[in-house]
Protein backbone atom coordinates (compact mmCIF):
# COMPACT_ATOMS: atom_id res chain seq x y z
CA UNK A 1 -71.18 -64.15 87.01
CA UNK A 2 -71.73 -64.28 83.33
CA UNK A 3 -68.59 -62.87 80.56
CA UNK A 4 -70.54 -59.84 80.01
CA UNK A 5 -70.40 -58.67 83.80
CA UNK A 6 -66.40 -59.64 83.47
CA UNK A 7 -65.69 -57.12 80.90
CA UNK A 8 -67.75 -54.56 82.64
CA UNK A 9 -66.10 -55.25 85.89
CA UNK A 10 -62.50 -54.61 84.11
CA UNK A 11 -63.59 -51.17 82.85
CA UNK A 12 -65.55 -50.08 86.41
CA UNK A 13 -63.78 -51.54 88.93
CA UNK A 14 -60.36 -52.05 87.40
CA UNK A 15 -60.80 -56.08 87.99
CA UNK A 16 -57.91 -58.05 86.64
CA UNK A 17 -60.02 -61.13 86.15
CA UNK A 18 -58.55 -63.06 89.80
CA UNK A 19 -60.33 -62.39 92.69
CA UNK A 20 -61.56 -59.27 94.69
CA UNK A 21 -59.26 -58.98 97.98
CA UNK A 22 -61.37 -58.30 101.01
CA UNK A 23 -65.13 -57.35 100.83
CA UNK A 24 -67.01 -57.13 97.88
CA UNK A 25 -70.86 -57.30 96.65
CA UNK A 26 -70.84 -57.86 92.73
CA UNK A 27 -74.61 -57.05 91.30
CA UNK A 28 -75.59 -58.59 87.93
CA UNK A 29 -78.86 -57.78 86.17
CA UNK A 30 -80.60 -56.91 89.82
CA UNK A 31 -79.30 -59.83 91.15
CA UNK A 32 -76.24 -60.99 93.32
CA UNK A 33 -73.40 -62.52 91.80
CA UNK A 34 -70.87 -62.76 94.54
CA UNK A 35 -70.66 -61.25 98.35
CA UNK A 36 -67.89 -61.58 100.99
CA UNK A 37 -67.50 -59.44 103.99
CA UNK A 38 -63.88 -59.07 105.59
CA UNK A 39 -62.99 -58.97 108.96
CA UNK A 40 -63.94 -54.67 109.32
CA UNK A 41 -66.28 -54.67 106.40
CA UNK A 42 -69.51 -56.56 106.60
CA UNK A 43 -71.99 -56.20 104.33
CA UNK A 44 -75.54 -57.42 104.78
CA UNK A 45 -78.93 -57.59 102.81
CA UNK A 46 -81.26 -54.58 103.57
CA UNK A 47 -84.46 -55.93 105.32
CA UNK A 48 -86.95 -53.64 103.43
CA UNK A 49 -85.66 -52.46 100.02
CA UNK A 50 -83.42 -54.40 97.50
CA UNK A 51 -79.99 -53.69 98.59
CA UNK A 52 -76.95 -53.57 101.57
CA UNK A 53 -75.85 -52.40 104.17
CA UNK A 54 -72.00 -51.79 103.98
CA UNK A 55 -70.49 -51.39 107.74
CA UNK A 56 -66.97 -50.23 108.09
CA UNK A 57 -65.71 -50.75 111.34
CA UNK A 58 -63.42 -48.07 112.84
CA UNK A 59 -60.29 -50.80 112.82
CA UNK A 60 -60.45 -50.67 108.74
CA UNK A 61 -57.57 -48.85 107.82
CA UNK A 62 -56.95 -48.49 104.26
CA UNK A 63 -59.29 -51.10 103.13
CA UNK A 64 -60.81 -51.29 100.11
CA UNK A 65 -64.47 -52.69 99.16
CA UNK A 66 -66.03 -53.50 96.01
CA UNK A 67 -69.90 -52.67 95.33
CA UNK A 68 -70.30 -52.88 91.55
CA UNK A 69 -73.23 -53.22 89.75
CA UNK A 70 -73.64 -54.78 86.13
CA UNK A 71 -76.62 -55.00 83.63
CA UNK A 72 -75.54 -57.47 80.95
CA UNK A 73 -79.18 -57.30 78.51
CA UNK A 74 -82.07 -55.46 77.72
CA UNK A 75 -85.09 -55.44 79.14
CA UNK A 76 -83.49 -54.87 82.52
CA UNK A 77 -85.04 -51.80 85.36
CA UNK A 78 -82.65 -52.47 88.36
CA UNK A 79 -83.45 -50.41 91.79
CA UNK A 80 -80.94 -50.60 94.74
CA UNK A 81 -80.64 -48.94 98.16
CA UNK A 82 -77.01 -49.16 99.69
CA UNK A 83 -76.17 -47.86 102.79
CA UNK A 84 -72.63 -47.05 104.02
CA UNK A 85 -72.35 -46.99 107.74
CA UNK A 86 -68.87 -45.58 108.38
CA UNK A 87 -67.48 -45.87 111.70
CA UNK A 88 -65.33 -42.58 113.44
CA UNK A 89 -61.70 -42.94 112.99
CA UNK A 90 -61.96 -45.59 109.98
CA UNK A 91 -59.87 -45.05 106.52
CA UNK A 92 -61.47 -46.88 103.86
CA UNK A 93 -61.51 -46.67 99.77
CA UNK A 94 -64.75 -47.87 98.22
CA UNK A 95 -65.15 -48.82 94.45
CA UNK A 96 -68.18 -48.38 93.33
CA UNK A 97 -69.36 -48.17 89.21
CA UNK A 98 -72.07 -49.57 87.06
CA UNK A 99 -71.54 -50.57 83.29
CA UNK A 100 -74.97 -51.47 81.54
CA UNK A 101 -74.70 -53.77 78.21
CA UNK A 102 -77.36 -54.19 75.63
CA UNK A 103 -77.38 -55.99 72.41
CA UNK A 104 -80.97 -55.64 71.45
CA UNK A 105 -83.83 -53.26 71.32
CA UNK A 106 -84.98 -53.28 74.50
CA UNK A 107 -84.20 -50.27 77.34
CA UNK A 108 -82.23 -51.08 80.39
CA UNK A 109 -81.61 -49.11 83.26
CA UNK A 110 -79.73 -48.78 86.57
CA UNK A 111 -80.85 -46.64 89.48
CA UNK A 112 -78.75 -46.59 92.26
CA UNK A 113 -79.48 -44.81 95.95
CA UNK A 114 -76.49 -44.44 97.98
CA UNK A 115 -76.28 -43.26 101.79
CA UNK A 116 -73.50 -42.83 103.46
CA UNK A 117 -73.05 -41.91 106.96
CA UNK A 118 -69.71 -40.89 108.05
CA UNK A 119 -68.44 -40.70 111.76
CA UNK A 120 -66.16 -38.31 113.56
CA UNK A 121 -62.43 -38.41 112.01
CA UNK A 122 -63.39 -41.24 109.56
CA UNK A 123 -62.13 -40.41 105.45
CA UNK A 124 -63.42 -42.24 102.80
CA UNK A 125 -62.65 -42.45 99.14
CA UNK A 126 -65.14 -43.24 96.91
CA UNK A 127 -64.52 -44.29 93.04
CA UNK A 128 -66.78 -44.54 90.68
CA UNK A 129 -67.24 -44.96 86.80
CA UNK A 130 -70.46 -45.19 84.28
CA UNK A 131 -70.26 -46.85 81.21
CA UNK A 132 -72.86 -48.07 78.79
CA UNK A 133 -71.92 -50.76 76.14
CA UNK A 134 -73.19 -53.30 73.45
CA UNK A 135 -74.32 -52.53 69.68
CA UNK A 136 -78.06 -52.88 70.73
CA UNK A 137 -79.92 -49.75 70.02
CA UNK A 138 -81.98 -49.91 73.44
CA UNK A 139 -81.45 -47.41 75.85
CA UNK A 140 -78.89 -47.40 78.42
CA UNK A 141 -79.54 -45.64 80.86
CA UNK A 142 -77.99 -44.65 84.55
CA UNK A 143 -79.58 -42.52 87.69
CA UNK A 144 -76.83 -42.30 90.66
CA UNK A 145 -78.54 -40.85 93.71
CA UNK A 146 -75.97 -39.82 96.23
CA UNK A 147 -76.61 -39.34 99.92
CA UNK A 148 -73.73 -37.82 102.69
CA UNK A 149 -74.01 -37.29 106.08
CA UNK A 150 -70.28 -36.16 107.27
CA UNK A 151 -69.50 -36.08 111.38
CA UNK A 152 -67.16 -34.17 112.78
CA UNK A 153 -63.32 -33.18 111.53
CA UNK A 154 -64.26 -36.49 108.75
CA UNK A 155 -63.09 -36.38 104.93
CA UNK A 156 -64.79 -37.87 101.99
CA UNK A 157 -63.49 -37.39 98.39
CA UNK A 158 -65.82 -38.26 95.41
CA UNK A 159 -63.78 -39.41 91.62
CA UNK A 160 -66.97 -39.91 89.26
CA UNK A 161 -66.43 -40.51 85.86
CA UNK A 162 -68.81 -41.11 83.10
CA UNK A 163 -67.21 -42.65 80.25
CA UNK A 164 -69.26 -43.14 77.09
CA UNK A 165 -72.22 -45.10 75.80
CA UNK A 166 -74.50 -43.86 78.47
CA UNK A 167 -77.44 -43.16 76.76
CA UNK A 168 -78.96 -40.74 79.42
CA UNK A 169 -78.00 -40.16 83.17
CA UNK A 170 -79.39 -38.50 86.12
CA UNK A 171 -77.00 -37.58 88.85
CA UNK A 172 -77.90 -36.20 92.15
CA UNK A 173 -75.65 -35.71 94.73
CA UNK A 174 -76.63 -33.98 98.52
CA UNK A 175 -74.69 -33.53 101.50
CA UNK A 176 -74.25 -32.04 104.83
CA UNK A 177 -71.46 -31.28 106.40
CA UNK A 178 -70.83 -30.95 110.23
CA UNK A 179 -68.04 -28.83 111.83
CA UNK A 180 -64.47 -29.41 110.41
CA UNK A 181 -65.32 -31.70 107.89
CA UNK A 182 -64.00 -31.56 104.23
CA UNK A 183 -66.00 -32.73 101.24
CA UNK A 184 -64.22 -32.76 97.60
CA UNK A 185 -65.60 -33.86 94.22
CA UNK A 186 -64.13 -34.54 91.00
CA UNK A 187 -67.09 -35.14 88.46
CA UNK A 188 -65.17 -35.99 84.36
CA UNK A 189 -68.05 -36.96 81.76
CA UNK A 190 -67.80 -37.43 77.73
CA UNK A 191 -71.39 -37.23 76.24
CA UNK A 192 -71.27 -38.17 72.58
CA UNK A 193 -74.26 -38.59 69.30
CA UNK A 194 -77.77 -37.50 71.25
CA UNK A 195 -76.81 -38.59 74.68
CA UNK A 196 -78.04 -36.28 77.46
CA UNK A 197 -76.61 -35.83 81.30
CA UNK A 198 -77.41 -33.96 84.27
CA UNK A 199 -75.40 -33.29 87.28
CA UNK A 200 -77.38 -31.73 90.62
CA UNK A 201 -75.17 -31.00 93.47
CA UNK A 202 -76.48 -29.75 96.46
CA UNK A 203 -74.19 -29.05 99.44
CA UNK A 204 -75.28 -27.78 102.92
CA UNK A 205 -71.90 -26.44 105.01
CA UNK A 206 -73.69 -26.54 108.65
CA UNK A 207 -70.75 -26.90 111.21
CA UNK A 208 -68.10 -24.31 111.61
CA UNK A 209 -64.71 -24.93 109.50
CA UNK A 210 -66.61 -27.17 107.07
CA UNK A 211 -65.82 -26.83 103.32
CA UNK A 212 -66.68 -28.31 100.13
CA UNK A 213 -64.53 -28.44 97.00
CA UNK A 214 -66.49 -29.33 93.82
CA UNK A 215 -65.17 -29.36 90.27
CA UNK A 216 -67.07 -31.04 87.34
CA UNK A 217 -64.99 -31.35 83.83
CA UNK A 218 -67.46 -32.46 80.57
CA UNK A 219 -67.20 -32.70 77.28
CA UNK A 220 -69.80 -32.57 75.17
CA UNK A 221 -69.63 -34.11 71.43
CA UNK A 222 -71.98 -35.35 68.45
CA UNK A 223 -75.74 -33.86 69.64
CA UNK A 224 -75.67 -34.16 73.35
CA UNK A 225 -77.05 -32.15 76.05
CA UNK A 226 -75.31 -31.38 79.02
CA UNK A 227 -77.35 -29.50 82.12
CA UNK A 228 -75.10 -29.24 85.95
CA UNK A 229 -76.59 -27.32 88.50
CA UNK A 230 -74.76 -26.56 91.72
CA UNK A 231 -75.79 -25.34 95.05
CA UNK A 232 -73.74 -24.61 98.07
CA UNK A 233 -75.55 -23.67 101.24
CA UNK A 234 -72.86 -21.69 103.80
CA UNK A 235 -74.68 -21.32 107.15
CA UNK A 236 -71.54 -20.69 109.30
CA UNK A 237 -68.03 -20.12 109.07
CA UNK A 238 -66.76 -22.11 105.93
CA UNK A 239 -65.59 -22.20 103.08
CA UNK A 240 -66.99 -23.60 99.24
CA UNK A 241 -66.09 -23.52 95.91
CA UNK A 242 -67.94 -24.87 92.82
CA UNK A 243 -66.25 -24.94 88.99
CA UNK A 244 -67.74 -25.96 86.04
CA UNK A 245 -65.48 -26.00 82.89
CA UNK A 246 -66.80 -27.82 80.18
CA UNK A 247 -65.53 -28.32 76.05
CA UNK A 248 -68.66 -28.05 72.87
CA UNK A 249 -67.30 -30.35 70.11
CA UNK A 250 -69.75 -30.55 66.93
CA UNK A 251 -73.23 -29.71 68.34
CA UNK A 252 -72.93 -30.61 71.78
CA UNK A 253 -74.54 -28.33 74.35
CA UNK A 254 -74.30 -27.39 77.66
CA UNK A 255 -76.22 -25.33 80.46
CA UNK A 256 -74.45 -24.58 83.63
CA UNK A 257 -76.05 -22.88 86.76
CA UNK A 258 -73.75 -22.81 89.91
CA UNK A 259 -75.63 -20.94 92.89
CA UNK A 260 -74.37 -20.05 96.33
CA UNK A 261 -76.62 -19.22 99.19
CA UNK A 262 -74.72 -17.77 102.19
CA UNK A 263 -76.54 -16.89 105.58
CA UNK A 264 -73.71 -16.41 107.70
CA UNK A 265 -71.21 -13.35 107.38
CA UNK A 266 -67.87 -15.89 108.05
CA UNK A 267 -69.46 -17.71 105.10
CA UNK A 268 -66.46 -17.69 102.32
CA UNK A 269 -68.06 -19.08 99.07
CA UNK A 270 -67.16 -18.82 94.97
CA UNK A 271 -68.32 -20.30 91.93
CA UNK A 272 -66.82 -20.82 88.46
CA UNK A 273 -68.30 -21.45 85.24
CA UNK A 274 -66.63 -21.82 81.63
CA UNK A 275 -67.63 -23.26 78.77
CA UNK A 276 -66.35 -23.08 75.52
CA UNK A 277 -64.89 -24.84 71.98
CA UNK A 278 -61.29 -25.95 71.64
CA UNK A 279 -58.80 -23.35 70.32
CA UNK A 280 -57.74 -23.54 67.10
CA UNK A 281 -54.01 -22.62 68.70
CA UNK A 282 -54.14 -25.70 70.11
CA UNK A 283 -55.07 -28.18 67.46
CA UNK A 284 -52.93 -26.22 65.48
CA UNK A 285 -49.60 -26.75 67.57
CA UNK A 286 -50.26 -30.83 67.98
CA UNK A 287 -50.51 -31.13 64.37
CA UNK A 288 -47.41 -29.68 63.76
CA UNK A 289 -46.17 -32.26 65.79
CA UNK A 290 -47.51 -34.72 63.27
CA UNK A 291 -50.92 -35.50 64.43
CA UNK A 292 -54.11 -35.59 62.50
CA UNK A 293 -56.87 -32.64 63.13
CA UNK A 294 -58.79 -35.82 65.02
CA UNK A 295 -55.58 -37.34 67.14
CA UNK A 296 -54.88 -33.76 68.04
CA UNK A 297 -58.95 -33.28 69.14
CA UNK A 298 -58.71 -36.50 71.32
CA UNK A 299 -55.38 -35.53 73.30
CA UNK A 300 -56.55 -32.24 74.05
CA UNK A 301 -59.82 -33.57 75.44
CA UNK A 302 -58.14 -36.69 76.90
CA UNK A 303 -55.93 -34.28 78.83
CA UNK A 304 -58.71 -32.13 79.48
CA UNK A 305 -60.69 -35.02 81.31
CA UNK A 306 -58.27 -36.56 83.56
């Protein structure tokens, strides 16, 4: 891998600059740069899109795999399809990310399709940053598209965090949820100068005891545009909540539109929406302390995001 996909792999995946322990796929400008299965994780080439297959056998306990994917120049429109085949009873963490670099005119993008099936009892933790980078004035751009299936009594929580320099993203998340399992997601994004982002969640509670947890934290600086939309579906006995809290700095804007569709009476659902500017209180207080109006700005929203 090229020193571009390096520095991107320090900020996404928390790489020290050694090697990754255990199984890893490392995408660079829609190609591979480096693959290893372990001895419960194999990953394999998809036969008819560009892509893997990520199987996590039930004996992986604790195991973490690598899947990130870098774009290092312009110029670059990188498609994947990864599926995550996760067996029942297995405990695995899975970092995922994608930083995309330009120093030069030209657009690049990254659209990534993840599916991930989950068997009975399995958990999974799945990490994930954005980042876009360079001093090119080409586009950077990222689409996540986000996939669950969750078996029985299984567990899957979802940290996604956009950090800056993303010129525009398109997130969609879906899942469905079969009886006891437990989804929960933690979205944190920073939109700065015109940048835009949209979140769509759309969660489907089908087996009884199911329940989704879903909080999204933004902040929205400079010009940007902000737009999350949020449905949970509750079509038994269950339980989901949805929160949106977001911060307007300059001209930054933001739309929020949490809905709830319930079609079972044991259906226990809520939503949450707040946005708003930072109080002046609270500037106020941290410059007393002998910060600067703009230190005092940046620890309330780096606080805010974490």
């Amino acid at each position: 891998m090229n020193e571009i996909t390096g520095q991107l792999l320090k900020v996404v995946s928390d790489w020290d600059g050694g090697s990754f322990k255990g199984a890893y796929n490392i995408r660079e400008d829609s190609g591979c740069a480096g693959r290893q299965s372990s001895e419960n994780i194999k990953i394999e080439p998809k036969t008819d899109n560009p892509g893997i297959v990520i199987r996590i056998s039930a004996k992986a306990q604790k195991e973490t795999v690598y899947i990130p994917a870098c774009i290092t120049k312009g110029g670059v429109d990188d498609l994947v399809y990864n599926d995550f085949i996760v067996e029942d009873g297995a405990d695995v963490i899975i970092v995922a990310g994608c930083g995309v670099h330009s120093d030069d005119e030209e657009e690049s993008r990254h659209n990534g399709i993840h599916r991930f099936f989950i068997g009975k009892n399995a958990r999974v933790l799945y990490k994930e940053k954005h980042i876009g980078t360079g001093k090119g004035s080409g586009a950077k751009r990222i689409n996540p598209v986000t996939d669950v299936t969750m078996g029985e009594n299984s567990y899957m929580e979802m940290d996604t965090i956009q950090i800056s320099g993303v010129t525009s993203s398109d997130r969609s998340t879906s899942a469905r949820l079969g009886a006891g399992a437990k989804l929960v997601i933690r979205e944190r994004l920073m939109t700065d100068k015109s940048e835009t982002a949209r979140s769509v969640f759309d969660v489907t509670l089908d087996g009884d005891d199911s329940g989704v947890d879903l909080v999204s934290r933004s902040v929205a600086k400079g010009n940007s545009f902000q737009e999350y939309k949020s449905v949970i579906n509750g079509n038994c006995r269950c339980t989901g909540h949805s929160e949106c809290d977001a911060i307007l700095a300059d001209n930054g804007r933001v739309n929020a539109a949490p809905a709830l569709n319930a079609s079972s009476l044991d259906a226990s659902l809520i939503h949450e929406a707040a946005i708003g500017k930072i109080a002046g209180e609270q500037i106020i207080k941290l410059r007393t302390l002998g910060l600067t109006e703009e230190e005092a700005e940046r620890k309330i929203i780096d606080g805010f995001l974490k």
